[in-house]
N, C-alpha and C. Protein backbone atom coordinates (compact mmCIF):
# COMPACT_ATOMS: atom_id res chain seq x y z
N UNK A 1 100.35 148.06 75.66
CA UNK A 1 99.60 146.95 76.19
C UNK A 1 98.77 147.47 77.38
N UNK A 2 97.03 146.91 77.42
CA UNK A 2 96.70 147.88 78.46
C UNK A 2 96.84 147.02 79.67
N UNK A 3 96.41 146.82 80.76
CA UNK A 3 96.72 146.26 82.06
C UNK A 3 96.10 144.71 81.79
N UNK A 4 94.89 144.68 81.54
CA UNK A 4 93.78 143.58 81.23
C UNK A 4 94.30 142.82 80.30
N UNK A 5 95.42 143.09 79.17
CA UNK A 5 96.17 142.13 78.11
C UNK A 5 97.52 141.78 79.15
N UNK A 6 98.10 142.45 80.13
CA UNK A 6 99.12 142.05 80.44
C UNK A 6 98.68 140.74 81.20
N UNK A 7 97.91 140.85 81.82
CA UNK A 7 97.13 139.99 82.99
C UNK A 7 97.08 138.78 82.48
N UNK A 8 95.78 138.89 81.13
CA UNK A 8 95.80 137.75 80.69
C UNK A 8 97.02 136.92 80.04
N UNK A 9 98.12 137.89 79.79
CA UNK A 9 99.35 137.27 79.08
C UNK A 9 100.26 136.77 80.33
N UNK A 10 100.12 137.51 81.02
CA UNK A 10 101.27 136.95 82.26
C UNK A 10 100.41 136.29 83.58
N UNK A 11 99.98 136.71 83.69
CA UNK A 11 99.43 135.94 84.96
C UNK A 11 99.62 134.39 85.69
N UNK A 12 99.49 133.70 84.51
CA UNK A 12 99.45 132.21 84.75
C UNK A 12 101.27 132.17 85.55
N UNK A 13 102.15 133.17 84.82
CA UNK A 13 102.93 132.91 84.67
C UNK A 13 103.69 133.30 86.09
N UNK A 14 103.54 134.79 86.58
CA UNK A 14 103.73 135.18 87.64
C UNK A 14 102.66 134.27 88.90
N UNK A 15 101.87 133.63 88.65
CA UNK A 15 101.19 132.65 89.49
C UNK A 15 101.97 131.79 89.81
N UNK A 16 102.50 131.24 88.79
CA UNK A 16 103.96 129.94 89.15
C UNK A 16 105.13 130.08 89.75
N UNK A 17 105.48 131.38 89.52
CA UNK A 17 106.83 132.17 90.00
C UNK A 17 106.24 132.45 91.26
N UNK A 18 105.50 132.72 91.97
CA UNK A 18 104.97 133.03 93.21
C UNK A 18 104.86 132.10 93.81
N UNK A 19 104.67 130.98 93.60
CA UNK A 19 104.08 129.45 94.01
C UNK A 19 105.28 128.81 94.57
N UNK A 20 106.22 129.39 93.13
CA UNK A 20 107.97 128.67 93.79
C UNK A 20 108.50 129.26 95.08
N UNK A 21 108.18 130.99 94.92
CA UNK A 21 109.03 131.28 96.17
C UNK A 21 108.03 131.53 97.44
N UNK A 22 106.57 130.80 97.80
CA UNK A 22 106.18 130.60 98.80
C UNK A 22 105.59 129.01 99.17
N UNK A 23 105.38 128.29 98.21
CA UNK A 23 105.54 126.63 98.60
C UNK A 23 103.92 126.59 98.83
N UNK A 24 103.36 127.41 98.67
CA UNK A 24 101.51 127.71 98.55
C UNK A 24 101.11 128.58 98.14
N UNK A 25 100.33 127.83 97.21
CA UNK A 25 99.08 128.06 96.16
C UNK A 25 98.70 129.51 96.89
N UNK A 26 97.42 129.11 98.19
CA UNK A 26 96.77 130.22 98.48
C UNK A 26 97.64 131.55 99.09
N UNK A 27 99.33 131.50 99.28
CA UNK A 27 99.22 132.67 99.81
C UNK A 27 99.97 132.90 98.56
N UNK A 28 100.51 132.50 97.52
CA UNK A 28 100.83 133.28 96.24
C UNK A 28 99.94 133.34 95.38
N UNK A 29 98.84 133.23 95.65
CA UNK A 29 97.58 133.90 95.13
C UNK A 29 97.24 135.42 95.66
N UNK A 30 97.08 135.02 97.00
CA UNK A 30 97.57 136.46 97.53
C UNK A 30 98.69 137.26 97.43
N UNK A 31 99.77 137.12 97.43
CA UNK A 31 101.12 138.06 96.85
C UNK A 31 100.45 138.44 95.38
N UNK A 32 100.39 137.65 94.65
CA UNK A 32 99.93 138.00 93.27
C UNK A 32 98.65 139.29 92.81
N UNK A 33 97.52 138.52 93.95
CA UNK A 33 96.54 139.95 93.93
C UNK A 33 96.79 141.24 94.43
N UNK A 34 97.65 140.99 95.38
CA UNK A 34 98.41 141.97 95.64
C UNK A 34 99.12 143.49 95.39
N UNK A 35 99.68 142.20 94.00
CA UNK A 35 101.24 142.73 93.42
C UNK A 35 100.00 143.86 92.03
N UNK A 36 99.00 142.62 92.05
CA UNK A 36 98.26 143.32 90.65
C UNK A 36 97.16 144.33 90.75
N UNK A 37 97.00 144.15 92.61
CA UNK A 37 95.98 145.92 92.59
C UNK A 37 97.11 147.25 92.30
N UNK A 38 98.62 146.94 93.19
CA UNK A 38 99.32 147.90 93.31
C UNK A 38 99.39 148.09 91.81
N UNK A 39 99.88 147.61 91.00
CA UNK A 39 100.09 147.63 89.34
C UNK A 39 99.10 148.43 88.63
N UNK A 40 97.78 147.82 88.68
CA UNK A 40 96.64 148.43 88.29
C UNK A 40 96.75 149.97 88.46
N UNK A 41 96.53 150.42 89.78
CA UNK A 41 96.83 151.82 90.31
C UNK A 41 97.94 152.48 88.92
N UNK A 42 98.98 152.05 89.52
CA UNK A 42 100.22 152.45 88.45
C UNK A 42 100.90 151.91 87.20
N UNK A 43 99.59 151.23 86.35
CA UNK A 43 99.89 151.07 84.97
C UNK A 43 100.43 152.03 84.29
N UNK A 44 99.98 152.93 83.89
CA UNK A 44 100.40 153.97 83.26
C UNK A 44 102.06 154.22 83.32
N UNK A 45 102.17 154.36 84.71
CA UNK A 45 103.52 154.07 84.69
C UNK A 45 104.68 153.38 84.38
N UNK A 46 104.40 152.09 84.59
CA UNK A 46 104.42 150.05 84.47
C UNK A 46 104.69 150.35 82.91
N UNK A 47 103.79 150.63 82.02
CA UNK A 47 103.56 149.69 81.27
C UNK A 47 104.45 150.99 80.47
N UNK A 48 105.15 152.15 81.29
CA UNK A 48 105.82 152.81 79.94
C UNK A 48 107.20 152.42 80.44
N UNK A 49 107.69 151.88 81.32
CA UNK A 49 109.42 151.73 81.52
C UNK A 49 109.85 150.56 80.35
N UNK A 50 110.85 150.18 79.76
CA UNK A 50 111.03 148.83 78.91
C UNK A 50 110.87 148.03 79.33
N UNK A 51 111.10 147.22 80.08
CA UNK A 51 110.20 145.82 80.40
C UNK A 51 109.06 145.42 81.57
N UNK A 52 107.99 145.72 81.40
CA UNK A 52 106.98 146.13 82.18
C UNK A 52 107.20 144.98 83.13
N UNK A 53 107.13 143.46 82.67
CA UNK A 53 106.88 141.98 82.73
C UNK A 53 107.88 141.87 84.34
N UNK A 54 109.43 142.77 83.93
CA UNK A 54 110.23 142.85 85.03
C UNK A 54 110.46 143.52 86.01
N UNK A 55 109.29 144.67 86.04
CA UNK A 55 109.41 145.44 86.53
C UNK A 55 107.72 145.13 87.37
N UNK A 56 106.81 143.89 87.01
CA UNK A 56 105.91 143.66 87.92
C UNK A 56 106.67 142.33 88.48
N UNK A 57 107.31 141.44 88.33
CA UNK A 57 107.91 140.57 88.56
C UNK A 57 108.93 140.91 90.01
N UNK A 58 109.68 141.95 89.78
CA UNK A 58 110.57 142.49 90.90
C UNK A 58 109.33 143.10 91.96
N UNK A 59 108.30 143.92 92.04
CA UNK A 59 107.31 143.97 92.51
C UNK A 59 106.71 142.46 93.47
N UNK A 60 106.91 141.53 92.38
CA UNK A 60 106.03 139.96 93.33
C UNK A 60 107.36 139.90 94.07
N UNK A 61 108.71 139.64 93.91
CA UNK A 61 109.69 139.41 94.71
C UNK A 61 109.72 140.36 96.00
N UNK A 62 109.64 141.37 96.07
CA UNK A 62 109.71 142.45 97.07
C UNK A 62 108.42 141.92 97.94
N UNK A 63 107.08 142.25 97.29
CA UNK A 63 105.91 141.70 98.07
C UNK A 63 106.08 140.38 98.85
N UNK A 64 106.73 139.13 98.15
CA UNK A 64 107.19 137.99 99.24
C UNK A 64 108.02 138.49 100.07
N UNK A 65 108.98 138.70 100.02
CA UNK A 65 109.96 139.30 100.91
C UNK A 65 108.83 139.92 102.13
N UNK A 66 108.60 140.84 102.04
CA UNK A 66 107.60 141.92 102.98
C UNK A 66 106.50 140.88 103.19
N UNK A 67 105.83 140.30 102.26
CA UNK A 67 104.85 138.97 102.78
C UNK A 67 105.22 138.09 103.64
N UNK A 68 106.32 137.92 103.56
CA UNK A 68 107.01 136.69 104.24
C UNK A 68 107.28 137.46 105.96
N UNK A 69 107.59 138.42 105.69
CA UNK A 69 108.19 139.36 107.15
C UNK A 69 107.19 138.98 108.09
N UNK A 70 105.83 139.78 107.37
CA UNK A 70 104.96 139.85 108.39
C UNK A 70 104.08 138.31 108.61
N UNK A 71 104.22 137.80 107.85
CA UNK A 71 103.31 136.25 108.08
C UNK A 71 104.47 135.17 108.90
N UNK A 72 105.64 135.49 109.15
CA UNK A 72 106.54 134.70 109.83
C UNK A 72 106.36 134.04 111.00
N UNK A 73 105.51 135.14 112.08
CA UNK A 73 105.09 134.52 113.13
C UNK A 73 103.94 132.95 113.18
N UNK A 74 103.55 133.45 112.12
CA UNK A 74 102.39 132.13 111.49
C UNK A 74 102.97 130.84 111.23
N UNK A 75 103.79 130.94 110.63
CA UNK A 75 104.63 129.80 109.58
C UNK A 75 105.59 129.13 110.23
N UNK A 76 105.96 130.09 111.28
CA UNK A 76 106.79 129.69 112.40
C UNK A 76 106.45 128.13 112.70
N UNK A 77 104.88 127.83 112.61
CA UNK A 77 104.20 127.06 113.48
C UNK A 77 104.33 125.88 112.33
N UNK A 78 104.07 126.17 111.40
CA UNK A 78 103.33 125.33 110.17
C UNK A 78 104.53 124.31 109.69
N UNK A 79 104.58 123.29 109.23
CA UNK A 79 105.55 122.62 108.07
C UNK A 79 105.33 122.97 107.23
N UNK A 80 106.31 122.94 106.43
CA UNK A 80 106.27 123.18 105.01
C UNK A 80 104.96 122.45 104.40
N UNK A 81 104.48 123.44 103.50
CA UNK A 81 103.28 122.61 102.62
C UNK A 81 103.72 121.87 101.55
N UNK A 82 102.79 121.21 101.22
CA UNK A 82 103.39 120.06 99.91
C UNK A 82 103.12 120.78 98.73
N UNK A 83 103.53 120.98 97.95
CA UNK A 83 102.86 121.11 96.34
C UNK A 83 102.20 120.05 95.64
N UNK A 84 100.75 120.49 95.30
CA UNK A 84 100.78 119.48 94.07
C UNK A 84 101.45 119.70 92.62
N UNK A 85 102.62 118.21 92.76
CA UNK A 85 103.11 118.19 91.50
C UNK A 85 102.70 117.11 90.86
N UNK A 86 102.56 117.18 89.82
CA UNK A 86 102.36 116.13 88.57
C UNK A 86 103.13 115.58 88.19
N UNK A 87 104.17 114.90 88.39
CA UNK A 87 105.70 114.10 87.63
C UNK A 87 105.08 113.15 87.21
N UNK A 88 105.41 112.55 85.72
CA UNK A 88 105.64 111.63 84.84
C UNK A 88 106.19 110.49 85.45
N UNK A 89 107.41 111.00 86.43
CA UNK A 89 108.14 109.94 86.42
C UNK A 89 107.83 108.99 87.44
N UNK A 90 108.85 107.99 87.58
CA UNK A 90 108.62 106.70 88.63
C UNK A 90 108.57 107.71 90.01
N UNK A 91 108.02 106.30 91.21
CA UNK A 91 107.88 107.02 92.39
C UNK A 91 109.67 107.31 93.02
N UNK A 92 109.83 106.61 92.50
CA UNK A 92 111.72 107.37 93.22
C UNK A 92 111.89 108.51 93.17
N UNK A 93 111.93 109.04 91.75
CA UNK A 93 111.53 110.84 91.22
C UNK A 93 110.63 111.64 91.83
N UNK A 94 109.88 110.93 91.48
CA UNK A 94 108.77 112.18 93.06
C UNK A 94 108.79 112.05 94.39
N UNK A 95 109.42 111.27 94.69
CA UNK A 95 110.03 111.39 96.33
C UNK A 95 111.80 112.05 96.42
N UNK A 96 111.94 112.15 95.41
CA UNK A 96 113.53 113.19 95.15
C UNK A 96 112.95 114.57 95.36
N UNK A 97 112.00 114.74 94.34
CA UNK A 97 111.49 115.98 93.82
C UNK A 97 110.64 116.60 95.25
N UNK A 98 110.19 115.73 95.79
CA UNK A 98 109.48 116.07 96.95
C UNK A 98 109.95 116.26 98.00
N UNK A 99 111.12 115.29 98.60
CA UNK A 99 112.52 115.86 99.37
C UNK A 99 113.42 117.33 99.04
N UNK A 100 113.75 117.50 97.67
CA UNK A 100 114.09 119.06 96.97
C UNK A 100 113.28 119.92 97.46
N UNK A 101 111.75 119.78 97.47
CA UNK A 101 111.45 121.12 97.89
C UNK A 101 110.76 121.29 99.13
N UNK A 102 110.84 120.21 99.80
CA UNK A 102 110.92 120.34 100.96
C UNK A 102 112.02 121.20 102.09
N UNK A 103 113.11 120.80 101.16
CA UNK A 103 114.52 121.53 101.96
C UNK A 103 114.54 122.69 101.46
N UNK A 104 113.86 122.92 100.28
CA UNK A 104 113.85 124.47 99.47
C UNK A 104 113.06 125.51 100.60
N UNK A 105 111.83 124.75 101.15
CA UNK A 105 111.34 125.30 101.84
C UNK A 105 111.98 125.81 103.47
N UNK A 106 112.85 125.23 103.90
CA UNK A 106 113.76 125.42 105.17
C UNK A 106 114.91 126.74 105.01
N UNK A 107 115.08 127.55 103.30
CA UNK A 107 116.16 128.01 103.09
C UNK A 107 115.34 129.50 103.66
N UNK A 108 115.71 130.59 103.80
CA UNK A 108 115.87 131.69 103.91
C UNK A 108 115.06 132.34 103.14
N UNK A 109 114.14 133.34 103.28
CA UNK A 109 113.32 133.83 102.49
C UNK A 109 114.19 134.55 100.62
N UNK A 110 115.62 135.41 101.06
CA UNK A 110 116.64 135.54 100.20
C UNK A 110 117.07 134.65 99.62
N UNK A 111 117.36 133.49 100.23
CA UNK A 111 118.28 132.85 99.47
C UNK A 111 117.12 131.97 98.81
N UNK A 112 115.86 131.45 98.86
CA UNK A 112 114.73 130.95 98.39
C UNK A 112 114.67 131.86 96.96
N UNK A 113 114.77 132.60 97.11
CA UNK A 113 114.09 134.15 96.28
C UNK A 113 115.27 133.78 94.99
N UNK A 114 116.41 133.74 95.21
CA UNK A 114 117.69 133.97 94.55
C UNK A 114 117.28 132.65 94.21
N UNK A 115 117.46 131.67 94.44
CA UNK A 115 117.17 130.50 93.24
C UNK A 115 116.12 130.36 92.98
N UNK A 116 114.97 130.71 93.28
CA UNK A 116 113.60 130.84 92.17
C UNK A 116 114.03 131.72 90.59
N UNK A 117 114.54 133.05 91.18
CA UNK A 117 114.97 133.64 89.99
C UNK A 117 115.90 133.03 89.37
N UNK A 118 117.23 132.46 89.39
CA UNK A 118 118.05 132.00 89.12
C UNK A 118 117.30 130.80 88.33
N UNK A 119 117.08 129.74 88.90
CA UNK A 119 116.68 128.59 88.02
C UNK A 119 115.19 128.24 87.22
N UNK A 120 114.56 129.40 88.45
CA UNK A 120 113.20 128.81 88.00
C UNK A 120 112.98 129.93 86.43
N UNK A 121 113.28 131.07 86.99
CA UNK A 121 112.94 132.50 85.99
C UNK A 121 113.86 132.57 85.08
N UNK A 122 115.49 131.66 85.10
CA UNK A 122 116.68 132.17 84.44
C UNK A 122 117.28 132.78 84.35
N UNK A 123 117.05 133.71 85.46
CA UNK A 123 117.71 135.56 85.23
C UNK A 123 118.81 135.05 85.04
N UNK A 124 120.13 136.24 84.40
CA UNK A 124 121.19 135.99 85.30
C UNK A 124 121.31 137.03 86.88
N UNK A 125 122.55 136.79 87.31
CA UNK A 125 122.70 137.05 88.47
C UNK A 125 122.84 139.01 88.34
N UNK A 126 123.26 139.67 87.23
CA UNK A 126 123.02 141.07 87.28
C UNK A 126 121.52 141.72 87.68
N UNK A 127 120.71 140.64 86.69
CA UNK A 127 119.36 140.98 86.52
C UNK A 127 118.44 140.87 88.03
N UNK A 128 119.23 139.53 89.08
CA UNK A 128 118.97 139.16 89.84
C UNK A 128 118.90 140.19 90.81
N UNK A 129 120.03 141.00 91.33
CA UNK A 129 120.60 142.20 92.01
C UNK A 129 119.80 142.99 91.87
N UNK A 130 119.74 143.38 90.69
CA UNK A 130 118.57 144.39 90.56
C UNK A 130 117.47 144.50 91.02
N UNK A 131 116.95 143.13 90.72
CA UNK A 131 115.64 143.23 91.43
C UNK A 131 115.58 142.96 92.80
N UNK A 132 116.54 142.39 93.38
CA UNK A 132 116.85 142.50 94.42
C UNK A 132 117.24 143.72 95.35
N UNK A 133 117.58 144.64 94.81
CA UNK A 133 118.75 145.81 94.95
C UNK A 133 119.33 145.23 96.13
N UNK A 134 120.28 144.85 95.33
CA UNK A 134 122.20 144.25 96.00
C UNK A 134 122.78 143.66 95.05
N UNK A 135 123.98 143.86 95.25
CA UNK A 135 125.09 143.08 94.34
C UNK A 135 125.06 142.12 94.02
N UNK A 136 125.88 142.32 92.46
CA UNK A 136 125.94 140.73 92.16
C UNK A 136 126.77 139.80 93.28
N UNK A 137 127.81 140.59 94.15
CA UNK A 137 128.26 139.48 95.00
C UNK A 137 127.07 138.61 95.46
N UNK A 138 126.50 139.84 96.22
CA UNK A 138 125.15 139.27 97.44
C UNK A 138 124.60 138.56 96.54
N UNK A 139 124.22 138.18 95.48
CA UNK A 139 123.48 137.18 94.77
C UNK A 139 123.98 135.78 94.88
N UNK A 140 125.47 136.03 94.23
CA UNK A 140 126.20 134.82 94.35
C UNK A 140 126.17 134.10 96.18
N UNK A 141 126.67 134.88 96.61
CA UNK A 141 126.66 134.53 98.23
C UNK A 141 125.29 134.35 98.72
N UNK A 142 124.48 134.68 98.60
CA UNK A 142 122.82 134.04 98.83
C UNK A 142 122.97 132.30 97.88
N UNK A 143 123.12 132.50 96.80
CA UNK A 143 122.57 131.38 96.30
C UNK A 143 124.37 130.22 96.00
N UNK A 144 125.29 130.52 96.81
CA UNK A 144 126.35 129.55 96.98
C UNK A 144 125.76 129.03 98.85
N UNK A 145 125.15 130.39 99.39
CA UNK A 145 125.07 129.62 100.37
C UNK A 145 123.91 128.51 100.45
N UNK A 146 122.79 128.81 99.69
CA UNK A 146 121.62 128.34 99.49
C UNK A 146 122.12 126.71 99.13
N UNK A 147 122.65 126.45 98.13
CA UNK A 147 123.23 125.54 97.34
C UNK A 147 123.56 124.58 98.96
N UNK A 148 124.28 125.32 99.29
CA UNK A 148 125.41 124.72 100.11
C UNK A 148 124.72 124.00 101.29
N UNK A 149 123.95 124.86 101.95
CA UNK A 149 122.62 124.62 102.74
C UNK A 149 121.96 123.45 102.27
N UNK A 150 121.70 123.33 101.09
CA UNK A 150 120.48 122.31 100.45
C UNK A 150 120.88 120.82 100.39
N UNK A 151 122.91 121.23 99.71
CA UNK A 151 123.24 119.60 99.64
C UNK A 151 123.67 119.43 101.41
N UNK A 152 123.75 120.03 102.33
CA UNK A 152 123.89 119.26 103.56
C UNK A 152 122.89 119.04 104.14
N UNK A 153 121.38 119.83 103.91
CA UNK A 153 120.39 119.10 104.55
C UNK A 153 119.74 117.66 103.61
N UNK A 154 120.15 117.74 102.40
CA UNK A 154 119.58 116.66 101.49
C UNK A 154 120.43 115.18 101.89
N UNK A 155 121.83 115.85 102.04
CA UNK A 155 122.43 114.58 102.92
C UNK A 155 122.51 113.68 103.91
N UNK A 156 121.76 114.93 104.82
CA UNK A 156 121.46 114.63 106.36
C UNK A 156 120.44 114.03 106.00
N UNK A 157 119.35 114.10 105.26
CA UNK A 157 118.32 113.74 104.72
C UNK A 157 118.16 111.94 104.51
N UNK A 158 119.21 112.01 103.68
CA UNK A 158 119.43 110.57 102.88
C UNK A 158 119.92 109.83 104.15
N UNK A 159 120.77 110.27 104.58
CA UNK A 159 121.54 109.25 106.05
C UNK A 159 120.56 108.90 106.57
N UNK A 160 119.26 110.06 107.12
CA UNK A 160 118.55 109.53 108.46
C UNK A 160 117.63 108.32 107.31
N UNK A 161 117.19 108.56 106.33
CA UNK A 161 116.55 107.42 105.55
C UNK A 161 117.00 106.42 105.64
N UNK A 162 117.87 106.55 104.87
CA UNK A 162 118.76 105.27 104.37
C UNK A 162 119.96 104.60 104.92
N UNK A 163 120.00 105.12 105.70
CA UNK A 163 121.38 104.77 106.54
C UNK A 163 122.85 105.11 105.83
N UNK A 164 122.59 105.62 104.79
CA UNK A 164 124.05 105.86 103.89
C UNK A 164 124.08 106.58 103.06
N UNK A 165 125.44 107.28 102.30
CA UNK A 165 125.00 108.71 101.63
C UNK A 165 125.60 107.83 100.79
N UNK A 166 124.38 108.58 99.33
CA UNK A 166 124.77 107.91 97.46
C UNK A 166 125.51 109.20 97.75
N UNK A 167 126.35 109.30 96.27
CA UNK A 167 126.84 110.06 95.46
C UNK A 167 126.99 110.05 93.96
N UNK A 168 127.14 110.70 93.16
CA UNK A 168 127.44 110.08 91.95
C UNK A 168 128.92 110.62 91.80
N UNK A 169 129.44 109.77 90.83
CA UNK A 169 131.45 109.92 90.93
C UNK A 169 131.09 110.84 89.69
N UNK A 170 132.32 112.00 90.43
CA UNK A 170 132.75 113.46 89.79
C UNK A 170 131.79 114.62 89.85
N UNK A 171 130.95 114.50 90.88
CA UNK A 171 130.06 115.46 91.33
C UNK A 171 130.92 115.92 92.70
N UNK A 172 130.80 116.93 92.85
CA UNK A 172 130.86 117.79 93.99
C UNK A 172 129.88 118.18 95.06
């Protein structure tokens, strides 16, 4: 596959995966152009290991990571940006969905990273490590703490709203 077929085959795709683990369009546009001059340079290389797709993919993860380092002082300042999402559903759902990634946005550049891959990409958690380079513990422990993080700020969340926390019976 030469570079110009991967592009057009993946792109859209690594555009979305970028989008999840920075919460904006324009700077995972940038990680992405990024990720795809360095690539370009070293197709040849890329495109002979077995899965090229994961091996530019772990590339966009590393680049946020290191993107994220140095743009921190910036963001420091900023709220979280909104996404435009499109939901189908009633406005209750998109004010869930919009609370979710709002708090997604408060998590840790790692532990952000670890459930993009995890839910958004599907890895499992070996595949995760890897591209991470760290253990499958450190995976699990990024994204138990992530988890853990999310339902107490989503709670704190609901209280200051609503004055009272839902639950649903036999959830944890």
């Amino acid at each position: 596959m030469t570079f110009d077929e991967y592009v057009v085959a993946h792109e859209r795709r690594l555009l979305a995966f970028a989008t999840t683990l920075t919460f904006d369009r324009r700077l995972a546009e940038d990680v992405i152009q990024d990720v795809l001059a360095r690539a370009f340079v070293r197709w040849e290389t890329i495109s002979a290991v077995d899965q090229p797709h994961a091996y530019v993919r772990r590339m966009v993860v590393n680049e946020y990571i290191s993107f994220r380092r140095r743009w921190a002082r910036h963001e420091s300042h900023r709220q979280p940006i909104e996404l435009d999402l499109v939901v189908d559903d009633a406005a209750g759902a998109h004010a869930d969905r919009a609370a979710l990634f709002h708090e997604l946005a408060k998590l840790p550049r790692r532990q952000r990273a670890v459930l993009a891959l995890r839910f958004y990409e599907d890895l499992p958690d070996t595949e995760i490590a890897r591209l991470m380079h760290c253990s499958t513990a450190t995976v699990r422990s990024y994204a138990s703490r992530a988890l853990a993080k999310l339902r107490v700020q989503i709670a704190d969340s609901e209280l200051r709203t609503t004055g009272r926390l839902t639950t649903e019976e036999g959830s944890s």
